[in-house]
Every structure is written in C-alpha cells, then in structure tokens.
Protein backbone atom coordinates (compact mmCIF):
# COMPACT_ATOMS: atom_id res chain seq x y z
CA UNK A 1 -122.72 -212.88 -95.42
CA UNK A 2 -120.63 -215.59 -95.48
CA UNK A 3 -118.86 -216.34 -91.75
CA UNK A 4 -114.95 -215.02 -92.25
CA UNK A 5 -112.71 -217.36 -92.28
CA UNK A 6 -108.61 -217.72 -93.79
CA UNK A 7 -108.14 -217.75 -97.01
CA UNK A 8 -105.74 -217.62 -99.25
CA UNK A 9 -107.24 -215.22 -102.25
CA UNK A 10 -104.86 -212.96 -103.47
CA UNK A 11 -107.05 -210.20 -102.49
CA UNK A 12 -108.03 -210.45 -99.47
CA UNK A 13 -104.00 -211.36 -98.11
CA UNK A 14 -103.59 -207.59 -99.70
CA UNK A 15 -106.54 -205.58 -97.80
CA UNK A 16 -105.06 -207.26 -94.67
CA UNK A 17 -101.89 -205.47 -94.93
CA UNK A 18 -103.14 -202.31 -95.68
CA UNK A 19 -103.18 -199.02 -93.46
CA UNK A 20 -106.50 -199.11 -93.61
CA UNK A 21 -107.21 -196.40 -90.68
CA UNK A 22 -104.34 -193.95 -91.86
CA UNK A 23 -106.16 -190.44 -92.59
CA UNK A 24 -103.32 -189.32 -94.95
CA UNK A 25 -103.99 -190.41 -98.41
CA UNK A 26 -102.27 -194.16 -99.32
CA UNK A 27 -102.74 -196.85 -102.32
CA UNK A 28 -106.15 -196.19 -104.18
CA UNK A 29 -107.41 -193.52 -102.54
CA UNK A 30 -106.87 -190.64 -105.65
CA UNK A 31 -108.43 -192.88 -107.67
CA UNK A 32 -111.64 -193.61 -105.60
CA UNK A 33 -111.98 -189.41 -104.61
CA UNK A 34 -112.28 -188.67 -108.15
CA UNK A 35 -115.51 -190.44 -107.64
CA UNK A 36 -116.51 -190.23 -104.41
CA UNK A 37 -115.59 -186.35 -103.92
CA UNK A 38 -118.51 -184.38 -103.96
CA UNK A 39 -118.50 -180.92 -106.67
CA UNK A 40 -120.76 -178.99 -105.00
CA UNK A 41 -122.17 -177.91 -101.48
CA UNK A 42 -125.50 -179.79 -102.02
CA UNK A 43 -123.20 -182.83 -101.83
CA UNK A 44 -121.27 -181.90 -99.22
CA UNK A 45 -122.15 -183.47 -96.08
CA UNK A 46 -121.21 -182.39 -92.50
CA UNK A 47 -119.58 -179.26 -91.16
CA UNK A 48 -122.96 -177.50 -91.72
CA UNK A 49 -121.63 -174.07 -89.43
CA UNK A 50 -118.47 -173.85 -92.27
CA UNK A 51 -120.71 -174.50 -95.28
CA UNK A 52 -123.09 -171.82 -94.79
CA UNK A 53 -120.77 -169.49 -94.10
CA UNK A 54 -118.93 -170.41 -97.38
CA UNK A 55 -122.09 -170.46 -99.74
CA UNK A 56 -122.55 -166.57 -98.39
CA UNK A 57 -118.98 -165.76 -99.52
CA UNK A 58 -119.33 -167.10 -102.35
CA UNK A 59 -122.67 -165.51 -103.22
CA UNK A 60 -121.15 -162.03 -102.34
CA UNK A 61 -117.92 -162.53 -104.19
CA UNK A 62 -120.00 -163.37 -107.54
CA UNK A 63 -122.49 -160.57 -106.90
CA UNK A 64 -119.43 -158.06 -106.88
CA UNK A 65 -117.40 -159.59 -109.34
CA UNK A 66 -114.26 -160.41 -107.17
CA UNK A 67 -112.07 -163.14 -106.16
CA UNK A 68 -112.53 -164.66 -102.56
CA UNK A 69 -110.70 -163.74 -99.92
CA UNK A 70 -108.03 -165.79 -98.92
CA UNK A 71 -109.11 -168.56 -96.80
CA UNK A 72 -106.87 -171.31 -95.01
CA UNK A 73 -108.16 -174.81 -94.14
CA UNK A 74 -106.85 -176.44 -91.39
CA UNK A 75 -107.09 -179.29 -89.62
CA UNK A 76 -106.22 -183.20 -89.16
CA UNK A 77 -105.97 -185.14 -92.76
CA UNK A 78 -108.68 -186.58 -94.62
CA UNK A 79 -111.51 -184.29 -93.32
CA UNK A 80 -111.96 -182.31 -96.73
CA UNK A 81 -109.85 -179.51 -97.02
CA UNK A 82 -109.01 -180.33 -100.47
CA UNK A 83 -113.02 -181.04 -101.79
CA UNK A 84 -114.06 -178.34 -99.93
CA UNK A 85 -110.64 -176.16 -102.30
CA UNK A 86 -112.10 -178.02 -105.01
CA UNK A 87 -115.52 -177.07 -104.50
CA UNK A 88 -115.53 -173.27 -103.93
CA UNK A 89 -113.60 -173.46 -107.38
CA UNK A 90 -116.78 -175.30 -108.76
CA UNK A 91 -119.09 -172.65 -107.37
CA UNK A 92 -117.46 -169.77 -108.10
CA UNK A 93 -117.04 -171.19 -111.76
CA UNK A 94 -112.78 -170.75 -111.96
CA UNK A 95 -109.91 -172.51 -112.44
CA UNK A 96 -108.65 -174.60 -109.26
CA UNK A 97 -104.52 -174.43 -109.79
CA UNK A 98 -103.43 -177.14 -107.27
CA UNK A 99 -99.68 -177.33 -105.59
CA UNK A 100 -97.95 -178.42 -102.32
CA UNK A 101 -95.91 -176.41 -100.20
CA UNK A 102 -92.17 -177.98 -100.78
CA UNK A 103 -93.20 -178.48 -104.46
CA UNK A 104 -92.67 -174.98 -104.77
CA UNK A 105 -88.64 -174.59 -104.16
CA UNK A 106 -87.97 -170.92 -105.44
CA UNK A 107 -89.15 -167.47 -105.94
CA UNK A 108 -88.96 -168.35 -109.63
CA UNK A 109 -91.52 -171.12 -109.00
CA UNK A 110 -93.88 -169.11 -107.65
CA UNK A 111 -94.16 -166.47 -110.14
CA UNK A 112 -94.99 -169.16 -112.97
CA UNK A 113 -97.67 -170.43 -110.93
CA UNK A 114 -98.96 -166.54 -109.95
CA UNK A 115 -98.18 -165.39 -113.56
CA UNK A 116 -100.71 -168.05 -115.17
CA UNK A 117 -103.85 -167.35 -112.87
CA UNK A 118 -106.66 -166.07 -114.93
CA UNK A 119 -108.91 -163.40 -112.83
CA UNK A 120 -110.39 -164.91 -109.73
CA UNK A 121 -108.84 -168.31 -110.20
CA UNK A 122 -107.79 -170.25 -107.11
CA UNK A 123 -104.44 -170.88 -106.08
CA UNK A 124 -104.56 -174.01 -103.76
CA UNK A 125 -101.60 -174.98 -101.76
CA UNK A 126 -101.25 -177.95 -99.70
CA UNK A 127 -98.97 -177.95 -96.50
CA UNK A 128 -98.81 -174.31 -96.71
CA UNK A 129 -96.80 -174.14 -93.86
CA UNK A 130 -94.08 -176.09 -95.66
CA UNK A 131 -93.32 -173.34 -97.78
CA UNK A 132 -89.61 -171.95 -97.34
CA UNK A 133 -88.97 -168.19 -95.68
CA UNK A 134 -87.68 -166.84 -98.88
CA UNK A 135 -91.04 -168.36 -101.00
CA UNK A 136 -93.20 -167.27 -98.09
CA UNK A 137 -92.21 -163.56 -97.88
CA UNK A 138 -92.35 -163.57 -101.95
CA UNK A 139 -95.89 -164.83 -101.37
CA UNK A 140 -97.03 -161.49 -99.51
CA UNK A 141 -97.02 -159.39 -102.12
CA UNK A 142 -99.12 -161.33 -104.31
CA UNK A 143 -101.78 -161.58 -101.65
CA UNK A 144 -101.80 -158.28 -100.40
CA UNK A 145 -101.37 -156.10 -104.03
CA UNK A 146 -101.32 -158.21 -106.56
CA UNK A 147 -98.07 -158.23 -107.55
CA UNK A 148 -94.26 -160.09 -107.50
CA UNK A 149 -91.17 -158.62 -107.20
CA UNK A 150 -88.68 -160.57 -109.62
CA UNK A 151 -84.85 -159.73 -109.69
CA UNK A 152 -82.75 -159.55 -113.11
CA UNK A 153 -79.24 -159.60 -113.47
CA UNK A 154 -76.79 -159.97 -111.11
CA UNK A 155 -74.42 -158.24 -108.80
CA UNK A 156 -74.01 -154.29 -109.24
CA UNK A 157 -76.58 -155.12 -112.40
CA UNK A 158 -79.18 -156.84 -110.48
CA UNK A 159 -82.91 -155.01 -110.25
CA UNK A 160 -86.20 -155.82 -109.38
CA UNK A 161 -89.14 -155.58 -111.55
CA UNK A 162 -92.57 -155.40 -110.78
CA UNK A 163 -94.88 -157.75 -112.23
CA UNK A 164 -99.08 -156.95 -111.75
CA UNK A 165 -100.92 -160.70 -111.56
CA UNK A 166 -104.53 -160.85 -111.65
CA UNK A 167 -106.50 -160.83 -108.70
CA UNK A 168 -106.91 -164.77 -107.57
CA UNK A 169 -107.73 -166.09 -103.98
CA UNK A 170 -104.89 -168.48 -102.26
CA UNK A 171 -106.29 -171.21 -100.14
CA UNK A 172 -103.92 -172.51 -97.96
CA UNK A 173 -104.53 -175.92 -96.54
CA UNK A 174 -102.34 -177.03 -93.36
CA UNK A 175 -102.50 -179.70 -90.54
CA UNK A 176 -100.10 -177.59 -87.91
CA UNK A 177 -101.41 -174.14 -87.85
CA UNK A 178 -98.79 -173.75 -84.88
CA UNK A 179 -96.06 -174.12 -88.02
CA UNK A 180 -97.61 -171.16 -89.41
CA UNK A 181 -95.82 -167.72 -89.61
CA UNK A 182 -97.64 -164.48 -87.85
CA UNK A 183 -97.03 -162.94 -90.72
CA UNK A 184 -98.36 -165.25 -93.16
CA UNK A 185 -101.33 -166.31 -90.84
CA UNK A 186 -102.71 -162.69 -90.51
CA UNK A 187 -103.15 -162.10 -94.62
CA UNK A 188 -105.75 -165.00 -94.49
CA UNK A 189 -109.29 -163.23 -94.81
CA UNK A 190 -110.81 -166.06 -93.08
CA UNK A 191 -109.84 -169.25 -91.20
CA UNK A 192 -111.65 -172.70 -91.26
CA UNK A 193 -110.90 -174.89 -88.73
CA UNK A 194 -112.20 -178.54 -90.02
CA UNK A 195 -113.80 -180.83 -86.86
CA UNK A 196 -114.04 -184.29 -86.50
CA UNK A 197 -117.17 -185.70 -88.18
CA UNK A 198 -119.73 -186.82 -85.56
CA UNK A 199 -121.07 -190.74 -86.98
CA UNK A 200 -124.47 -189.81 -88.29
CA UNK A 201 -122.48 -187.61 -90.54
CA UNK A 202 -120.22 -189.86 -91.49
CA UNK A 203 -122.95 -193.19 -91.62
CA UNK A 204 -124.78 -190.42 -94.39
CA UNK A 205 -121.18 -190.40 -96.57
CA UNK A 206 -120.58 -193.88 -96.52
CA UNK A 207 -124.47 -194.26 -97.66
CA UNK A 208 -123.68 -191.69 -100.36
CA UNK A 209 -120.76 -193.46 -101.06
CA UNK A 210 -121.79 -196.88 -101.29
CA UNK A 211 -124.93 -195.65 -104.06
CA UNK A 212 -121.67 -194.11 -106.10
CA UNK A 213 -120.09 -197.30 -106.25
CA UNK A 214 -123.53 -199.52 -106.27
CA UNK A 215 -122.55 -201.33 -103.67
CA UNK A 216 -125.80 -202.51 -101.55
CA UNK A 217 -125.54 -201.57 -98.29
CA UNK A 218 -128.11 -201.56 -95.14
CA UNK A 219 -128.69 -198.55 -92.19
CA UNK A 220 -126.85 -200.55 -89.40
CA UNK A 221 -124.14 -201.67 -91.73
CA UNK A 222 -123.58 -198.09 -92.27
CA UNK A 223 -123.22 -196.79 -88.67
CA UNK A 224 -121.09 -199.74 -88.08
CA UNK A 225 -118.32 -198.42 -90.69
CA UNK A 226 -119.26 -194.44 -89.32
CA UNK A 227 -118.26 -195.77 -85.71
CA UNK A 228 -115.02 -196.77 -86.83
CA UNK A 229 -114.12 -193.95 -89.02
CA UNK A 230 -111.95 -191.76 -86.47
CA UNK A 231 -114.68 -189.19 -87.05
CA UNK A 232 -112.64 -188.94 -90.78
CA UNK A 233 -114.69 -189.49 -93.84
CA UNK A 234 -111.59 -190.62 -95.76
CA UNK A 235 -110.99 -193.30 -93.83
CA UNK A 236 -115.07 -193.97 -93.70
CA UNK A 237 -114.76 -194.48 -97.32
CA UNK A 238 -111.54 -196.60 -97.05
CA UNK A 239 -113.22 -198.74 -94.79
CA UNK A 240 -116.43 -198.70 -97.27
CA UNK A 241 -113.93 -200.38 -99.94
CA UNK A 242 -112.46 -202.97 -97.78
CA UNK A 243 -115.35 -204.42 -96.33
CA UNK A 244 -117.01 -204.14 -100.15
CA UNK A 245 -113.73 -206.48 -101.32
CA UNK A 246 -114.29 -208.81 -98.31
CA UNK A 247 -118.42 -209.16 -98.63
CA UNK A 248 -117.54 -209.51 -102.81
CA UNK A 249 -114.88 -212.73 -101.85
CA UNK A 250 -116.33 -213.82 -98.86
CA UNK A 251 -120.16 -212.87 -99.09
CA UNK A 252 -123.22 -212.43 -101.64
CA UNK A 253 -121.74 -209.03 -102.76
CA UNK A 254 -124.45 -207.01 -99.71
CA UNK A 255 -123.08 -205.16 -96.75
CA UNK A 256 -124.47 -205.76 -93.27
CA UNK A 257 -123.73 -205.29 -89.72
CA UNK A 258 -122.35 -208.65 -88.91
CA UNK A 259 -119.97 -208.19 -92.32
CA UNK A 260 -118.51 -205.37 -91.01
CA UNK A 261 -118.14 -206.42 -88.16
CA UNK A 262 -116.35 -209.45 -89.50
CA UNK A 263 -114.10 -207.03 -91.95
CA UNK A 264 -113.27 -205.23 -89.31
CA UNK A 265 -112.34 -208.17 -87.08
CA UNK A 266 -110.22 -209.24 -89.72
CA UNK A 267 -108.30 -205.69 -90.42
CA UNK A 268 -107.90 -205.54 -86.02
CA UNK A 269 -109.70 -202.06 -85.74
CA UNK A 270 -112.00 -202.13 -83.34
CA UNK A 271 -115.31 -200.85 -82.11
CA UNK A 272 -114.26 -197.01 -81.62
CA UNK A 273 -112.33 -197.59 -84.70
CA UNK A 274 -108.72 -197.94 -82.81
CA UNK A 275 -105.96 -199.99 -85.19
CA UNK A 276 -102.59 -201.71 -84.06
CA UNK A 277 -100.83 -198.85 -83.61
CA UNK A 278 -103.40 -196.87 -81.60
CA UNK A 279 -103.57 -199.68 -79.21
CA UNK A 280 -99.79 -199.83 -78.72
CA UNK A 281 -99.47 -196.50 -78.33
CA UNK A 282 -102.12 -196.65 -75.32
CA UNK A 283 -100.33 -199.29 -73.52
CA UNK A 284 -96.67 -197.91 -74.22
CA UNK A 285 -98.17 -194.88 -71.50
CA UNK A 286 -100.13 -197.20 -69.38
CA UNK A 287 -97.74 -200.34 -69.16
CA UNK A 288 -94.26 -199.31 -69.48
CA UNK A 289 -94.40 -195.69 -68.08
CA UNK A 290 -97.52 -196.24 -65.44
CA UNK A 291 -99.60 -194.11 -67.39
CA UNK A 292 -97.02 -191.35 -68.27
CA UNK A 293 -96.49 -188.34 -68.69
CA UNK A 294 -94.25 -189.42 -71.29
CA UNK A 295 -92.75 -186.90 -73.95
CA UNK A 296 -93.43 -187.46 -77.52
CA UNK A 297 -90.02 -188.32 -78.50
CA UNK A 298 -89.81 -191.34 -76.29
CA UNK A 299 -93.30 -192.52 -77.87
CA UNK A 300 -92.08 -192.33 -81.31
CA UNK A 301 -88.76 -194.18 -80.26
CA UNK A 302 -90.68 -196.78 -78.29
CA UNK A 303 -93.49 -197.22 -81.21
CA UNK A 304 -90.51 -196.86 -84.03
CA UNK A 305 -92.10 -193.69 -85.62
CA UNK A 306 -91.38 -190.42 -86.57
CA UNK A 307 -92.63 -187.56 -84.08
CA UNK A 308 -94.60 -185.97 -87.21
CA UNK A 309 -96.68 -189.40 -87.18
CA UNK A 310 -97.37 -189.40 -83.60
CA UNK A 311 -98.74 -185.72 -83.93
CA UNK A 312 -100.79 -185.12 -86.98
CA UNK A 313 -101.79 -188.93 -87.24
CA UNK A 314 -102.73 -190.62 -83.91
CA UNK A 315 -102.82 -188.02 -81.51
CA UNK A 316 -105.94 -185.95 -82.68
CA UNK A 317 -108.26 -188.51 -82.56
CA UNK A 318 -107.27 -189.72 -78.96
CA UNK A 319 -107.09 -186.30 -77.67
CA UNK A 320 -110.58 -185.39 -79.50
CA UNK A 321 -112.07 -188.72 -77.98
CA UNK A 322 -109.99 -187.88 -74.65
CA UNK A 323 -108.42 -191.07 -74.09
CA UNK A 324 -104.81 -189.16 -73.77
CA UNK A 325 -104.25 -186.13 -72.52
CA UNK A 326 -101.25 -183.38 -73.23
CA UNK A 327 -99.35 -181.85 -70.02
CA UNK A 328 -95.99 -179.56 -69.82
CA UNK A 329 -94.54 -183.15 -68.97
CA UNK A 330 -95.33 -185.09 -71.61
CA UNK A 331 -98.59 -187.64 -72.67
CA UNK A 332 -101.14 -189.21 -70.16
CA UNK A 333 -103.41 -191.87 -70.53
CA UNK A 334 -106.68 -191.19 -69.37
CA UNK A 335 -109.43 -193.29 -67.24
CA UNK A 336 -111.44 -194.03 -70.53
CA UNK A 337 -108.21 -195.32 -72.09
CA UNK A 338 -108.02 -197.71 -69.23
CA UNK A 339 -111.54 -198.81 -69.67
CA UNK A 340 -111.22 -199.04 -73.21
CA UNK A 341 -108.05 -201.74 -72.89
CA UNK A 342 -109.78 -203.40 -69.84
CA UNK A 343 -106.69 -202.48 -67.45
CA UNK A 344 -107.11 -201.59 -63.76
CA UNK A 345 -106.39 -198.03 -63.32
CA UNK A 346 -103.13 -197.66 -61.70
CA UNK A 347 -104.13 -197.08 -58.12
CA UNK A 348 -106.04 -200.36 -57.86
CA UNK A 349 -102.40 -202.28 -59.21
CA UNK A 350 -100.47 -200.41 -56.16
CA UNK A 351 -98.77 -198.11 -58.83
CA UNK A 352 -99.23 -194.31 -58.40
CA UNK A 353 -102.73 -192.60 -59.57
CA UNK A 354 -103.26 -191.78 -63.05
CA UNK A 355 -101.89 -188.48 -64.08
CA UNK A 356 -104.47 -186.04 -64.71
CA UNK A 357 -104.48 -183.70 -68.17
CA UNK A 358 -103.01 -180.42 -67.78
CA UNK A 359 -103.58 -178.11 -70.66
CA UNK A 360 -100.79 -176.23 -72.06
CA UNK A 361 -101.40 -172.32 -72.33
CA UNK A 362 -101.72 -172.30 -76.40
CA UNK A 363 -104.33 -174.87 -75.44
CA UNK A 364 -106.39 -173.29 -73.03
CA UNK A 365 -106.66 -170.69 -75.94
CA UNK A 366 -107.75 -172.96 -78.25
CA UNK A 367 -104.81 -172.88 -80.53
C-alpha cells in the first residue's frame, strides 16, 4: 500500500471526520448490516456459551410448538443484540416485529403492535427500559396471559375490555439493565448478558466481513483492525470500511498490516483501539484531578458531553480493559492507564498515590 500522505480527495477529508470508534449505530452503518449481519447461528461468530444455549431453546420451543420465552439482551451497543433478535426470528421461522422503547408513547400503541402478532412471532423492542410506567405495566399482561386490557368510553361510561393476543415472545434489548423495573425484569424467562468480543473473535468477523464485501484482505491485517475494535464487532466492521476507502484511494485496493496501521494513524485511534475522546477522558482524571476520583458529572462537563455518553459509550470498554476504575467517590485512573499515556504515576511527580478501585456493592454482585 501506498505510504499515507494529505490529500485532498473528497473522500478521504469525510472518513476523517467520522466517529469512527462510536459503538452506537452512525452514517452507513444500516446499510452495511443488511449485508454484513449474519441470518443464522452457523454465521454467528463469538459468544459461543449464549449461542448454544439459544440453539437448545429454540430446538425445544419448535419441538413443542410454542413461542420462546421471553428473553432480554443486554449489554454495551454494537455487540449483537439486534442480529442475535433477528436471528432467533430466522430459526424459529416467524415474523421479527421491530420497535424502540419511546417509539411506543401510549397504551393505544401497544395494543396495535400486540394485536397484529401472528402465533409465536417476535416482538423486539429496543431500549426497553425506555418504555414509560403506564406502557410498561400495560406490557405485563401481555407477557404473562396473553392479553391487554383496553378502556372505552369515558368518565362514569368508561370500561375495560379484554382483548386475547396470540402467544408471541418479547425480546427486550437494553444497555442499562440498572434502568430496568423489578417488576418488568422478573417476567423475562431468560437473561443474556452480551461480553466484549475477545480479538480472535473479532479478527474471524472482519475476515467474514471483508469476503462479503470482496475486499482482499491478509491474517495480520485482520488482527490489526480486531485489536482496535473495543472488543465490538460493529465498530470492527466500521473500521473494515474505512481502511477499505483509504487502501481503494490511497493503495492497490488490498488490505495489510502496515495499511491499517496507516488508516488508523490517520483516524487517531490507536493500538488498543482508544480515539480522541478516550484519550481526553484519561488525562481529564490523571492531569487535572491527579488521577481522581472524579464524579461523572464533572467528566461530562469537563469533556462537553452528556452523562448518558460517558456511561454507555466510553466507560465499558475502559472499565472492561481496567484502565479506570468506579469508587463511591467518583472515577479513577488506573496504573495501566498511566502506562498506556506514558505519564509517571502520581507518586513519582510528588502528587498523592493513585487512587485504588473500590467496587460499589451492585458491583461486587455483578450487576
């Protein structure tokens, strides 16, 4: 490949601006799932444990002739909660209904969606814990008996009628389980909690991925982009695409190492796949508050955003790699985040020792 070097292609100016580690979904990515998603558990790659367990459900729930159970998916965005929806629909050979928690505003709104389920379908709602009270305790009914209650008429005339829905499965997908409500949480027949992809995993989808979009691509070139991933195969395939646009301009159209390594030069995320942001973040703790604690609230005001980015976005991955660390007091930096930024830990600069991790309760019980 080509050495990188400016240009001024069109292009290339856009990849350079894009959020190209974000694990929410951003600019092409519904277009590229449609092809990259896989449709069935032979495709699927990674979270072997979940997978198995899924295939037997499946198998039983066809053998008897019933819907699933419900199941909720949760975990950090981008690590499949929607294929994996999108599958079970494939192999249990129903309908896949797909919604998002605010999207569905009313009581009303949720009886057209219930009311049009065919037997066994799948009801699949994203940011489940969105959902408002009065939606939410509507919802129990429907997973419990099969059944909403709707009200006609109004004042002294008002009374509720039963409806009878088929019997579907709800799978609820959510990236704060903590949001969830007791209630709601305990009518799930099962609970998968999605992991962070280890990078042989991930170095096997982006070599799945890059046959889909013939795109030539070698073994080390491969675990380059896997390293860099944030253990998230959406943003393995993001990555996939950008350095694919850059070796395309820039290059003979192959993927190697040293063109990765180049793209990702270029896009400033580095080895263990940290961007801009993550890097800020890091020395926010270490520079300006010593290495913290330091609550969440003054992170998002020093970094300029919102609390909900801090938490579902950057914090997983650094917490999962253990370069922060959570106390009652706030964020610490770690040793390894130190390392990683090449800064003296704070007892070598004559500043107080680094503040060690402190689990909170919820924590320690591996909420």
């Amino acid at each position: 490949m080509a050495k990188a070097k400016p240009v001024s292609h069109p292009e290339v100016r856009a990849l350079e601006r894009s959020e190209s580690t974000d694990p929410k979904t951003n600019g092409d990515d519904a277009r590229f799932d449609r092809t990259l998603r896989p449709r069935t558990f032979d495709d699927y790659i990674g979270q072997e444990k979940h997978k198995e367990n899924l295939r037997v459900f499946v198998a039983a729930a066809k053998q008897r002739g019933e819907p699933l159970d419900h199941l909720l998916l949760c975990g950090p965005p981008g690590l499949g909660k929607t294929t994996l929806a999108q599958i079970l629909a494939h192999e249990m050979g129903v309908t896949l209904h797909m919604t998002n928690g605010p999207v569905i505003e009313h009581k009303g709104a949720l009886a057209g969606l219930l009311t049009k389920l065919e037997a066994r379908d799948i009801l699949f709602i994203d940011e489940i814990h969105r959902l408002s009270p009065v939606v939410e305790e509507s919802l129990y009914p429907a997973m419990e008996d099969f059944r909403i209650d709707v009200m006609t008429g109004e004042g002294a005339f008002a009374s509720s009628i039963q409806i009878d829905i088929r019997p579907f499965t709800l799978i609820g997908a959510t990236t704060r389980t903590g949001l969830l409500t007791a209630p709601l949480f305990s009518r799930f027949g099962h609970v998968v909690r999605l992991d962070f992809y280890p990078p042989a995993d991930l170095a096997r989808i982006v070599a799945r991925s890059a046959d889909l979009l013939e795109t030539t691509i070698d073994g080390p070139a491969c675990d380059a982009i896997a390293r860099r991933s944030r253990g998230t195969p959406r943003i393995a395939n993001r990555l996939l695409r950008r350095v694919r646009d850059f070796a395309q301009v820039l290059g003979d159209g192959k993927i190697n190492e040293r063109g990765v390594r180049d793209a990702a030069a270029r896009l400033e995320i580095d080895d263990v796949g940290f961007d801009e942001m993550d890097r800020r973040l890091l020395r926010v703790i270490i520079d300006d508050y010593e290495g913290g604690p330091v609550g969440v609230e003054t992170l998002a005001a020093a970094l300029g955003e919102p609390r909900d980015t801090i938490e579902d976005v950057y914090e997983p991955f650094l917490l999962q790699q253990g370069f922060i660390g959570r106390t009652p007091r706030g964020r610490v930096a770690t040793r390894k985040a130190y390392e990683h930024l090449g800064v003296k830990p704070a007892q070598e600069r004559g500043a107080r020792p680094i503040a060690q991790p402190q689990l909170f309760d919820d924590e320690k019980r591996g909420k």
